[in-house]
N, C-alpha and C. Protein backbone atom coordinates (compact mmCIF):
# COMPACT_ATOMS: atom_id res chain seq x y z
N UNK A 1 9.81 33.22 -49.50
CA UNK A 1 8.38 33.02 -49.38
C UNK A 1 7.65 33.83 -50.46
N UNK A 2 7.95 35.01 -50.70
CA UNK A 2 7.37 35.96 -51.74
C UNK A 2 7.02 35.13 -53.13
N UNK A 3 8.56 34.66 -53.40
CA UNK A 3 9.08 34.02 -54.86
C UNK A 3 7.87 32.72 -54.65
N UNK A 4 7.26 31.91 -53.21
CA UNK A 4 6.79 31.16 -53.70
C UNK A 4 4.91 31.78 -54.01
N UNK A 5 4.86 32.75 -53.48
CA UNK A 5 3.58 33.06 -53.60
C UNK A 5 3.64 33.59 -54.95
N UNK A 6 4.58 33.90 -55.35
CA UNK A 6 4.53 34.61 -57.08
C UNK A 6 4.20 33.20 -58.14
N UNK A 7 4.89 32.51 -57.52
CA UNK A 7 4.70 30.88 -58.07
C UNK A 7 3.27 30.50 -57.87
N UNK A 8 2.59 30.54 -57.13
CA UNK A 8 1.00 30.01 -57.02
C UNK A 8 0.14 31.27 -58.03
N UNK A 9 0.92 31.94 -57.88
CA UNK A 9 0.28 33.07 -58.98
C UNK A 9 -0.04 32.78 -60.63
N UNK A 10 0.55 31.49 -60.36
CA UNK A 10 1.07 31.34 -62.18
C UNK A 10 2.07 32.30 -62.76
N UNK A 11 3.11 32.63 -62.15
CA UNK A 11 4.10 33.09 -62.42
C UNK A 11 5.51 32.82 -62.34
N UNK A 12 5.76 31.75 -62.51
CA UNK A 12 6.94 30.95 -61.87
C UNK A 12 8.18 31.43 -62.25
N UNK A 13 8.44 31.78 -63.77
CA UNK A 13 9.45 32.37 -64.11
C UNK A 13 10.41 34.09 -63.77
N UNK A 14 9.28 34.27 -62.47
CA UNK A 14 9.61 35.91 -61.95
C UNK A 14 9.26 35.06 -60.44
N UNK A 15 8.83 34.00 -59.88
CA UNK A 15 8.94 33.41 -58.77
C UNK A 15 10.29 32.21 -58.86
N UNK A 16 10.98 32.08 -59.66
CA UNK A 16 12.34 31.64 -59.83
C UNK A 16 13.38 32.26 -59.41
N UNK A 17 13.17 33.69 -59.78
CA UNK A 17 14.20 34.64 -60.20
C UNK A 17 13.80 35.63 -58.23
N UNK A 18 13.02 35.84 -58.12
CA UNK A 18 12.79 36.08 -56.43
C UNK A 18 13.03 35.03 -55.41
N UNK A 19 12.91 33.81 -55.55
CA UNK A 19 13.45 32.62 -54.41
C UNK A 19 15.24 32.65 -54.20
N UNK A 20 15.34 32.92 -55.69
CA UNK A 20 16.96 32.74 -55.89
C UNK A 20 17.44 34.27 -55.26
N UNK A 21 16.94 35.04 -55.30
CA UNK A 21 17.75 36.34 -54.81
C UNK A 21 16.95 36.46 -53.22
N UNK A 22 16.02 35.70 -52.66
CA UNK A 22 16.02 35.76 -51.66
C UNK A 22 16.89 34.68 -50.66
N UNK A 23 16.85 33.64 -51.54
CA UNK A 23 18.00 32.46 -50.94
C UNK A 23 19.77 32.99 -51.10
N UNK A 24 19.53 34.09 -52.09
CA UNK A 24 21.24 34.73 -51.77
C UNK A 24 21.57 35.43 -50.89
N UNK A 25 20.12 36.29 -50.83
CA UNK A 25 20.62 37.49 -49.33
C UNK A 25 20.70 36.78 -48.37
N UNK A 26 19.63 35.87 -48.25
CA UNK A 26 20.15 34.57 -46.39
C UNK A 26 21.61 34.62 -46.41
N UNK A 27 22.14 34.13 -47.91
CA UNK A 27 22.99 33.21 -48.42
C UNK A 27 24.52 33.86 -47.36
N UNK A 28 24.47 35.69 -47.40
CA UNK A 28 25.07 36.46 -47.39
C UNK A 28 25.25 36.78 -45.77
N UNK A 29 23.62 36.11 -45.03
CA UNK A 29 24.07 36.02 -43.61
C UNK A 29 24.40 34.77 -42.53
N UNK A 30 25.16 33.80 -43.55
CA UNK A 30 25.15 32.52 -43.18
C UNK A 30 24.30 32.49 -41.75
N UNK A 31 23.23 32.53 -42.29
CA UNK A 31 22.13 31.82 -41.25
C UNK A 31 21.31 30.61 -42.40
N UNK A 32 21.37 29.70 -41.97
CA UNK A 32 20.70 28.38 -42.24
C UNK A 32 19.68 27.68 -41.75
N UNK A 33 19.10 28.23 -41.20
CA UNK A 33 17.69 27.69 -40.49
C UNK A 33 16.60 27.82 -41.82
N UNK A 34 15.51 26.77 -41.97
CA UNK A 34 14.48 27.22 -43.07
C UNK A 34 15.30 26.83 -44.25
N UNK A 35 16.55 26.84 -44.60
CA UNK A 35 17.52 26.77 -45.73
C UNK A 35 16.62 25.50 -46.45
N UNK A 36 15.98 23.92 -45.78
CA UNK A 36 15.62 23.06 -46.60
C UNK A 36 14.72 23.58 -47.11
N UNK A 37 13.83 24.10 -46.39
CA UNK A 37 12.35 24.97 -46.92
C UNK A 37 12.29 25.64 -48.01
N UNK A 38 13.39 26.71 -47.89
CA UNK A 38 13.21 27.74 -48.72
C UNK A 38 13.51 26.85 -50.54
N UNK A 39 14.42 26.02 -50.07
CA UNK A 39 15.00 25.27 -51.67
C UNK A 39 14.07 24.39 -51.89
N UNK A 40 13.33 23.94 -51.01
CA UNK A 40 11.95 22.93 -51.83
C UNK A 40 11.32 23.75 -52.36
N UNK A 41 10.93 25.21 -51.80
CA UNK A 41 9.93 26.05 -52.73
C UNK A 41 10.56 26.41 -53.72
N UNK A 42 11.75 26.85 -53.41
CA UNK A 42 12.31 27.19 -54.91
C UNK A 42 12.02 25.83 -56.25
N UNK A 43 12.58 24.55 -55.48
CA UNK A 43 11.93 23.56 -56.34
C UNK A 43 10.69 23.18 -57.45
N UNK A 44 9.98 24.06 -55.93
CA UNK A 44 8.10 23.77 -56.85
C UNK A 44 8.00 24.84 -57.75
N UNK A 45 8.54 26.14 -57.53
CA UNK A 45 8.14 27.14 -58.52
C UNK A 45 9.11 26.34 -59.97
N UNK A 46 10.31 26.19 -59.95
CA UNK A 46 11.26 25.52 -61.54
C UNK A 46 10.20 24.21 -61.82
N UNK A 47 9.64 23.78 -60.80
CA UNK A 47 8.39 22.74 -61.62
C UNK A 47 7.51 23.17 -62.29
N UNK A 48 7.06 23.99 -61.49
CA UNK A 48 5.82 25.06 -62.19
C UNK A 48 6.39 25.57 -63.96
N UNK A 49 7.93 26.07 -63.59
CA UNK A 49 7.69 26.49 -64.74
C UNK A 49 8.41 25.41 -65.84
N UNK A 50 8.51 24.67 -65.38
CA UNK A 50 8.72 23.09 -66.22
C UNK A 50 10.19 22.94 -66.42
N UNK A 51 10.76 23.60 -65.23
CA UNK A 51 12.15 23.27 -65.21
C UNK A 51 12.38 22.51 -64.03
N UNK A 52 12.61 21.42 -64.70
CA UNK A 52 12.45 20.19 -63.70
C UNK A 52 13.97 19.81 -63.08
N UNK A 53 14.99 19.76 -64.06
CA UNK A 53 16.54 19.24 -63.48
C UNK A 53 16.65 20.34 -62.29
N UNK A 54 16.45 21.21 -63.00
CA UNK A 54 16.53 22.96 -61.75
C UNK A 54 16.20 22.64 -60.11
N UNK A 55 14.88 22.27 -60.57
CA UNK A 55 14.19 21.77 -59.18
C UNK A 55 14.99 20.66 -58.80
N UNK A 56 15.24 19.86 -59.37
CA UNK A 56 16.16 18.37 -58.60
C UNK A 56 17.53 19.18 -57.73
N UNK A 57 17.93 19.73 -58.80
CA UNK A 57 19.16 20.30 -58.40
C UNK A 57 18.52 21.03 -56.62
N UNK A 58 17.90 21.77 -56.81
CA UNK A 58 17.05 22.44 -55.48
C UNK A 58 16.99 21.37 -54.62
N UNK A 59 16.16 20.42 -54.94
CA UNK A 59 16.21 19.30 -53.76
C UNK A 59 17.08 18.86 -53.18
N UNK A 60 18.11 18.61 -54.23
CA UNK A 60 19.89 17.79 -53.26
C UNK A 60 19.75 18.81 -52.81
N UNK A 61 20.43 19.84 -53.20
CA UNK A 61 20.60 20.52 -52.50
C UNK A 61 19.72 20.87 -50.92
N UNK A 62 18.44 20.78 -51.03
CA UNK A 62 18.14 20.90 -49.27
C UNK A 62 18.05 19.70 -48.65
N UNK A 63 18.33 18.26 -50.18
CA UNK A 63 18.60 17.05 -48.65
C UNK A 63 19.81 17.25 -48.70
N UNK A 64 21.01 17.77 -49.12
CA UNK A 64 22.31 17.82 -47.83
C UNK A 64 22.34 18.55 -47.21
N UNK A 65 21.10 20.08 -47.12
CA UNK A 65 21.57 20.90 -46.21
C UNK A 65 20.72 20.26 -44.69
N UNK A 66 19.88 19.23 -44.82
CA UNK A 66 19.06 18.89 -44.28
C UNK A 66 19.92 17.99 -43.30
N UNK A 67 21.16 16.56 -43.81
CA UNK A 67 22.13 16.39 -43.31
C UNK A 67 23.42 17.09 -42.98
N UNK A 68 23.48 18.50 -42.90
CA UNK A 68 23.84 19.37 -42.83
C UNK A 68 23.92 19.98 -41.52
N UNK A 69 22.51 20.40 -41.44
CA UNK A 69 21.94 21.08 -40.20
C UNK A 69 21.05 20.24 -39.52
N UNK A 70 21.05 19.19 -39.55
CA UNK A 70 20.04 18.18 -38.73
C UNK A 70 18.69 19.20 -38.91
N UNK A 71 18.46 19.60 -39.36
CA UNK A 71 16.89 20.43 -39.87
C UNK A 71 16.02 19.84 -40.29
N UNK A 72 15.18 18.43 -39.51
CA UNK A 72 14.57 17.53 -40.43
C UNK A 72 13.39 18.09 -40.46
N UNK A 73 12.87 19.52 -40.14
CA UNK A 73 11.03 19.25 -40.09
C UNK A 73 10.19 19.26 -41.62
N UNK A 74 11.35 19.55 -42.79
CA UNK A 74 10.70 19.38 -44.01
C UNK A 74 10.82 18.30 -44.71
N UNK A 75 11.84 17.32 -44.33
CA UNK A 75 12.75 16.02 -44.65
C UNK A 75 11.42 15.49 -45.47
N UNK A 76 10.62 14.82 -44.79
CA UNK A 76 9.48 14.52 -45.85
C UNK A 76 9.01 14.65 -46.98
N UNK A 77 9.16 15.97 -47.13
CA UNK A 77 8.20 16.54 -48.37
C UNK A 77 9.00 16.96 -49.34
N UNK A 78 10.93 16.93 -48.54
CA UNK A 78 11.69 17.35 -49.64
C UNK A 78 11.53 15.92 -50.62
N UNK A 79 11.44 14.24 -49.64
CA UNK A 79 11.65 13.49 -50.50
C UNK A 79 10.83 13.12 -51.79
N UNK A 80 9.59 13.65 -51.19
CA UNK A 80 8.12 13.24 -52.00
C UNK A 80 8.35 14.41 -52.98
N UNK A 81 8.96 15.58 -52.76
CA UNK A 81 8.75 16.49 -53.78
C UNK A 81 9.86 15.87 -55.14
N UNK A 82 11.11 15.36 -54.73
CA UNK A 82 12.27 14.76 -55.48
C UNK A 82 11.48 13.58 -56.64
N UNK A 83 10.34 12.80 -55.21
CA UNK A 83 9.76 11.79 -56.53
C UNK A 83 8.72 12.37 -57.39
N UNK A 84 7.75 13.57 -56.91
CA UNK A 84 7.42 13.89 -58.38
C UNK A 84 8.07 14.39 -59.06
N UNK A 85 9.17 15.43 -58.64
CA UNK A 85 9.84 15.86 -60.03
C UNK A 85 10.39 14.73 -60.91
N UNK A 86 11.00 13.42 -60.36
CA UNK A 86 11.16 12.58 -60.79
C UNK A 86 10.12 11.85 -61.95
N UNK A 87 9.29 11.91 -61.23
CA UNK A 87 7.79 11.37 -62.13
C UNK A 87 7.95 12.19 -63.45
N UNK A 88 7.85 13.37 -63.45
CA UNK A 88 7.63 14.50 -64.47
C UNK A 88 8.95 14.83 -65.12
N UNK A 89 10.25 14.51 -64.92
CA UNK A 89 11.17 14.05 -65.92
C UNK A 89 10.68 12.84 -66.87
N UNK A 90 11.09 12.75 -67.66
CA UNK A 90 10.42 11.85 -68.64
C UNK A 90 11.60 10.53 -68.60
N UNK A 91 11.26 9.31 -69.25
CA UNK A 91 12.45 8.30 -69.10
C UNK A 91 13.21 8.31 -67.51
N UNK A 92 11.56 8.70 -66.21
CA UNK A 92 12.01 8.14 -64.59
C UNK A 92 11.95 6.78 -64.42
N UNK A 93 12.82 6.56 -63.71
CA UNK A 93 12.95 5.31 -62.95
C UNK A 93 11.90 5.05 -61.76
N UNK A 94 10.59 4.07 -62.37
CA UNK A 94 9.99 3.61 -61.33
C UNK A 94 10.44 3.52 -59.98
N UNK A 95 11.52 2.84 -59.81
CA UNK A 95 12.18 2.39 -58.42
C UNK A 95 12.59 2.89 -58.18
N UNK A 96 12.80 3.90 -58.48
CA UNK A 96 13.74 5.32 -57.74
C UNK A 96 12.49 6.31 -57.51
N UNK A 97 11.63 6.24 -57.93
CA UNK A 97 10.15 6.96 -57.65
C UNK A 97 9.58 6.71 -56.37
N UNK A 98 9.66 5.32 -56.38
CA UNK A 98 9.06 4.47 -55.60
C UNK A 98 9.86 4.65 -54.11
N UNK A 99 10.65 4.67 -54.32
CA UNK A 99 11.58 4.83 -53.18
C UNK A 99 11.54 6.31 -52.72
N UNK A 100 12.23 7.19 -53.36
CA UNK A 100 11.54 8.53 -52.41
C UNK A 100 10.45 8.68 -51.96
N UNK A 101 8.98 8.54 -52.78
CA UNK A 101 7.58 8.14 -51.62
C UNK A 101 8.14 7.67 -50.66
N UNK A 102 8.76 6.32 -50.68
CA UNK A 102 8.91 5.46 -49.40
C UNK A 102 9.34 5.81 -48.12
N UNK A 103 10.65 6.66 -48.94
CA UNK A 103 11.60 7.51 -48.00
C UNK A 103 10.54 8.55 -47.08
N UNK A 104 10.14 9.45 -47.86
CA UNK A 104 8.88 10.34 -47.44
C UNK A 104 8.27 9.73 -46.20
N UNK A 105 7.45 8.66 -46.85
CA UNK A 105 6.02 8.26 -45.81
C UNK A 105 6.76 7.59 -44.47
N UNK A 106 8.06 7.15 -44.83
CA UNK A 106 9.22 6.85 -43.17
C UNK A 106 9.34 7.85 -42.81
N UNK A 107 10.24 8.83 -43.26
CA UNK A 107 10.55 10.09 -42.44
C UNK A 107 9.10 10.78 -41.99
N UNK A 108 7.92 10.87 -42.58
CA UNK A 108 6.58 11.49 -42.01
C UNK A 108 6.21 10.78 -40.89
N UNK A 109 6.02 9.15 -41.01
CA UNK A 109 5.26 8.47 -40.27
C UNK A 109 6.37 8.63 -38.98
N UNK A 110 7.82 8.53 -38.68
CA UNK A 110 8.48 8.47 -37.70
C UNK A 110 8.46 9.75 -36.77
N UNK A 111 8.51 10.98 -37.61
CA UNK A 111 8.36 12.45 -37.25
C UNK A 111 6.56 12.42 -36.97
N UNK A 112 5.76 11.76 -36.59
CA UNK A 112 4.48 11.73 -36.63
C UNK A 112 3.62 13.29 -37.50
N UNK A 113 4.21 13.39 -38.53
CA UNK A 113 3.59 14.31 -39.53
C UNK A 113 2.90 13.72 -40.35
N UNK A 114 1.62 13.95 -39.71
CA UNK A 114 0.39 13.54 -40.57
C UNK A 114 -0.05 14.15 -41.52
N UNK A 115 0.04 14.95 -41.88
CA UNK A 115 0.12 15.77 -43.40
C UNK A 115 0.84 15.52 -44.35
N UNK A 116 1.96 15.60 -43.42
CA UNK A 116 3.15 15.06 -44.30
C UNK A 116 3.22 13.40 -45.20
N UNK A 117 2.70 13.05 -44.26
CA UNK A 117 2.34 11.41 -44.60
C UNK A 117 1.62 11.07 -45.65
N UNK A 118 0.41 12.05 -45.40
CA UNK A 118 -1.05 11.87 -46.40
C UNK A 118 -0.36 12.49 -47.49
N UNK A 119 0.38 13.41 -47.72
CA UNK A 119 1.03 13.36 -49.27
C UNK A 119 1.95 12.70 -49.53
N UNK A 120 2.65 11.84 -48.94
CA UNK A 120 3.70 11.01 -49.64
C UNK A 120 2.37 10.03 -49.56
N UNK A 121 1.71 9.27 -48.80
CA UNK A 121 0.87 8.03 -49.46
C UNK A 121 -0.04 8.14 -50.75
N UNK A 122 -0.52 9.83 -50.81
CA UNK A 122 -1.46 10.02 -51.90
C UNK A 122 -0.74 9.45 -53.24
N UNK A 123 0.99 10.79 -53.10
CA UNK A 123 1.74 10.27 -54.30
C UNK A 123 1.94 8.83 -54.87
N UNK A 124 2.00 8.49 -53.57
CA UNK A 124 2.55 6.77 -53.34
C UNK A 124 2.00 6.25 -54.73
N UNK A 125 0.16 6.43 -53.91
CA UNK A 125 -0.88 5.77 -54.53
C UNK A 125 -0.94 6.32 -55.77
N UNK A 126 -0.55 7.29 -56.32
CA UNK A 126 -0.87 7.31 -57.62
C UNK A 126 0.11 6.98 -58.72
N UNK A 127 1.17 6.66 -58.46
CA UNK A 127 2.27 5.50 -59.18
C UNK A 127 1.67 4.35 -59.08
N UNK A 128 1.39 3.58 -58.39
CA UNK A 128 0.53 2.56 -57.97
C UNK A 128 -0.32 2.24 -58.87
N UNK A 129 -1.27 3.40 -58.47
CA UNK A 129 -2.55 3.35 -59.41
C UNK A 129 -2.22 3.43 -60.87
N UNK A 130 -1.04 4.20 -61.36
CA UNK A 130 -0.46 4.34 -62.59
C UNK A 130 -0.23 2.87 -63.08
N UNK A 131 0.41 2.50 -62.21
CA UNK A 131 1.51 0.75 -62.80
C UNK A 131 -0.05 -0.01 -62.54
N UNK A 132 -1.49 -0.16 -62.19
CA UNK A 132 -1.92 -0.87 -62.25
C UNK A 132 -2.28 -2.03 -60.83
N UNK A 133 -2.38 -1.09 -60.10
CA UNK A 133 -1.91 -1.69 -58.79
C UNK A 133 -3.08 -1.00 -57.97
N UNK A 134 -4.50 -0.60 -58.03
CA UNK A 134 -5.46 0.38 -57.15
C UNK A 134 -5.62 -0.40 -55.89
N UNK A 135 -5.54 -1.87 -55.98
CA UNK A 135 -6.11 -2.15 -54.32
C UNK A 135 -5.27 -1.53 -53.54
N UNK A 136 -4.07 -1.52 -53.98
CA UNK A 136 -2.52 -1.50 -53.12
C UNK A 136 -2.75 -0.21 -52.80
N UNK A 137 -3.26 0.75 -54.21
CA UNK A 137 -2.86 2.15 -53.57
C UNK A 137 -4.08 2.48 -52.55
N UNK A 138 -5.22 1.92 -53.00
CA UNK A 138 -6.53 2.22 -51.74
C UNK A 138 -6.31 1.76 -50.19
N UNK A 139 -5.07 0.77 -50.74
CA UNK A 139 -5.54 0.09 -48.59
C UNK A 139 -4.10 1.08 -48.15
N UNK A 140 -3.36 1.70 -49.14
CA UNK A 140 -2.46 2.44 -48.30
C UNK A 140 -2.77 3.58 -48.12
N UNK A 141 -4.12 4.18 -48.64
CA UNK A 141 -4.39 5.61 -49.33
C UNK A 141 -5.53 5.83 -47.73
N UNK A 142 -6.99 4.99 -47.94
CA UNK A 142 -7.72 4.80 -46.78
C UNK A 142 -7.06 4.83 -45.37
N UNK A 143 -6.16 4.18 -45.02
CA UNK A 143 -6.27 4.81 -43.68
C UNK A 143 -5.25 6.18 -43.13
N UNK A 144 -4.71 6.47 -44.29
CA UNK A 144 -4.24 7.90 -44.48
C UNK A 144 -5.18 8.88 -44.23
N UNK A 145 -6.28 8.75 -45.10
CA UNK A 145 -7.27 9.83 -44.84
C UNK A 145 -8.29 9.44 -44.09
N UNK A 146 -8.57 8.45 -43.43
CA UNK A 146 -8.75 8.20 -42.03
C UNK A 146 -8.41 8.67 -40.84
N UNK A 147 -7.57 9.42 -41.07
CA UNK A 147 -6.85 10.07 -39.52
C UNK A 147 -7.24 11.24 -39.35
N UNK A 148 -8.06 11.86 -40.67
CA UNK A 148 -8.33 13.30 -40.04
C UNK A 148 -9.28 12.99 -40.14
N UNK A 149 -10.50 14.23 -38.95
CA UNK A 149 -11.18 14.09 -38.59
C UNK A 149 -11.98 15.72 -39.33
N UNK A 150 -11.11 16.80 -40.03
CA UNK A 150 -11.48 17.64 -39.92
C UNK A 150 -11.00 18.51 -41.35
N UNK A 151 -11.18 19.61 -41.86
CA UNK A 151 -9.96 20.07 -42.91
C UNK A 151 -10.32 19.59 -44.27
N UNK A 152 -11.69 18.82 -44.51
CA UNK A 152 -11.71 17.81 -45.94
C UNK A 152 -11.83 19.13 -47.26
N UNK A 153 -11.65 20.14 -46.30
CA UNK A 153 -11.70 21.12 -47.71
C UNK A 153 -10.34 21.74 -48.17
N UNK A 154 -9.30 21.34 -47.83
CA UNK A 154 -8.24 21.67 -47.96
C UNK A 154 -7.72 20.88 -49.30
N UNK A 155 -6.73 21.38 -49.77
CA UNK A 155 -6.12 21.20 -50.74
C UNK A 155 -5.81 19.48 -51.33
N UNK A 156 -4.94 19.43 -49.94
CA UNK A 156 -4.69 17.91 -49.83
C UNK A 156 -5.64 16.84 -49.80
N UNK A 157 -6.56 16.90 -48.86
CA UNK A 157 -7.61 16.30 -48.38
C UNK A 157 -8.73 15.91 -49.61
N UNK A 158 -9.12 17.11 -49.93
CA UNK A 158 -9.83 17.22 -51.51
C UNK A 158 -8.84 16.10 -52.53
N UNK A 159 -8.00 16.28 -52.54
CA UNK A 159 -6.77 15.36 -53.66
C UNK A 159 -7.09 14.03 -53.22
N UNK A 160 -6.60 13.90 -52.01
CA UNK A 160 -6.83 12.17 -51.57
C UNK A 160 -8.19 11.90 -51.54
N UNK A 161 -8.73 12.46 -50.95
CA UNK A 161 -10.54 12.17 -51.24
C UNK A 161 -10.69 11.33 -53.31
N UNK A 162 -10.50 12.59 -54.04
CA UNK A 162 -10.46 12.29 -55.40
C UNK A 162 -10.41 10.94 -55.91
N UNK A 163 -8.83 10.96 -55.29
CA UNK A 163 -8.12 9.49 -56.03
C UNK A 163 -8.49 8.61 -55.21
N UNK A 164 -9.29 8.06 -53.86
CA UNK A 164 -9.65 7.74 -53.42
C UNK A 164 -11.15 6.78 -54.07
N UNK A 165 -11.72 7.74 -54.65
CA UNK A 165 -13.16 7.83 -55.14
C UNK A 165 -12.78 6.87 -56.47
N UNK A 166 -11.15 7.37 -57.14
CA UNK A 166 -11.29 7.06 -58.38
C UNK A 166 -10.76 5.32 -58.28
N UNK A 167 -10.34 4.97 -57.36
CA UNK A 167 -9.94 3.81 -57.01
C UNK A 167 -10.64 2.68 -57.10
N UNK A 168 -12.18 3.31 -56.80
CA UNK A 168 -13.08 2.40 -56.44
C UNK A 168 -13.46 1.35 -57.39
């Protein structure tokens, strides 16, 4: 957790190097609970610092620990996180983009994680909106952010609001 707050710091390359030595000491008490968690953050900080294979590598890695330990409560966001890093490798495969969102907004919508959801549809929508496609991403985007009632100042909320607006 440290390594990821060093990462929101704009410091990713000393929040790399703390996720990894905090994911070794767990490592050392084979306890595995949090294990998907901790490797998606490790993920976002090697994005941050534009080490992107790094982060992929991070992701398999917590979707098998995820089929692993039946540990699904991050399953979602590991997939949506896989398709932006995907996005942000260069020469990605649309349909393989497309499909982790997909994967995402199933595993959110079935686990009724509504947060979880509203960022795999935001992502969704903005491949979408990329390839040329805004109705598609607005009628999947709208009733995403339809469900909350509360929170529009949050991170997420603010984001989908945005691309929402920009749709129009």
């Amino acid at each position: 957790m440290r390594g990821w707050a060093i990462a929101e710091r704009g410091q990713a390359v000393e929040a790399i190097a703390e996720a990894r030595s905090g994911l070794a000491a767990v490592e050392t008490t084979n306890v595995r609970i949090r294990r998907p968690y901790y490797l998606a953050l490790l993920a976002e900080a090697s994005a941050r610092a534009g080490e992107i294979e790094q982060g992929l590598t991070a992701l398999a890695e917590a979707a098998a620990a995820v089929e692993q330990t039946g540990e699904r409560r991050w399953e979602a966001e590991i997939y949506r996180l896989i398709g932006e890093l995907t996005v942000a490798r260069r020469g990605s495969d649309g349909i393989e983009v497309e499909a982790c969102f997909r994967r995402a907004l199933e595993v959110a919508g079935r686990q009724k994680a509504k947060a979880l959801e509203l960022r795999a549809a935001t992502s969704l929508a903005r491949v979408w909106r990329d390839q040329g496609k805004p109705q598609q991403a607005h009628d999947l985007l709208a009733p995403a952010y339809g469900w909350f009632t509360e929170g529009f100042d949050t991170p997420d909320l603010r984001e989908t609001r945005a691309l929402l607006d920009a749709l129009r």
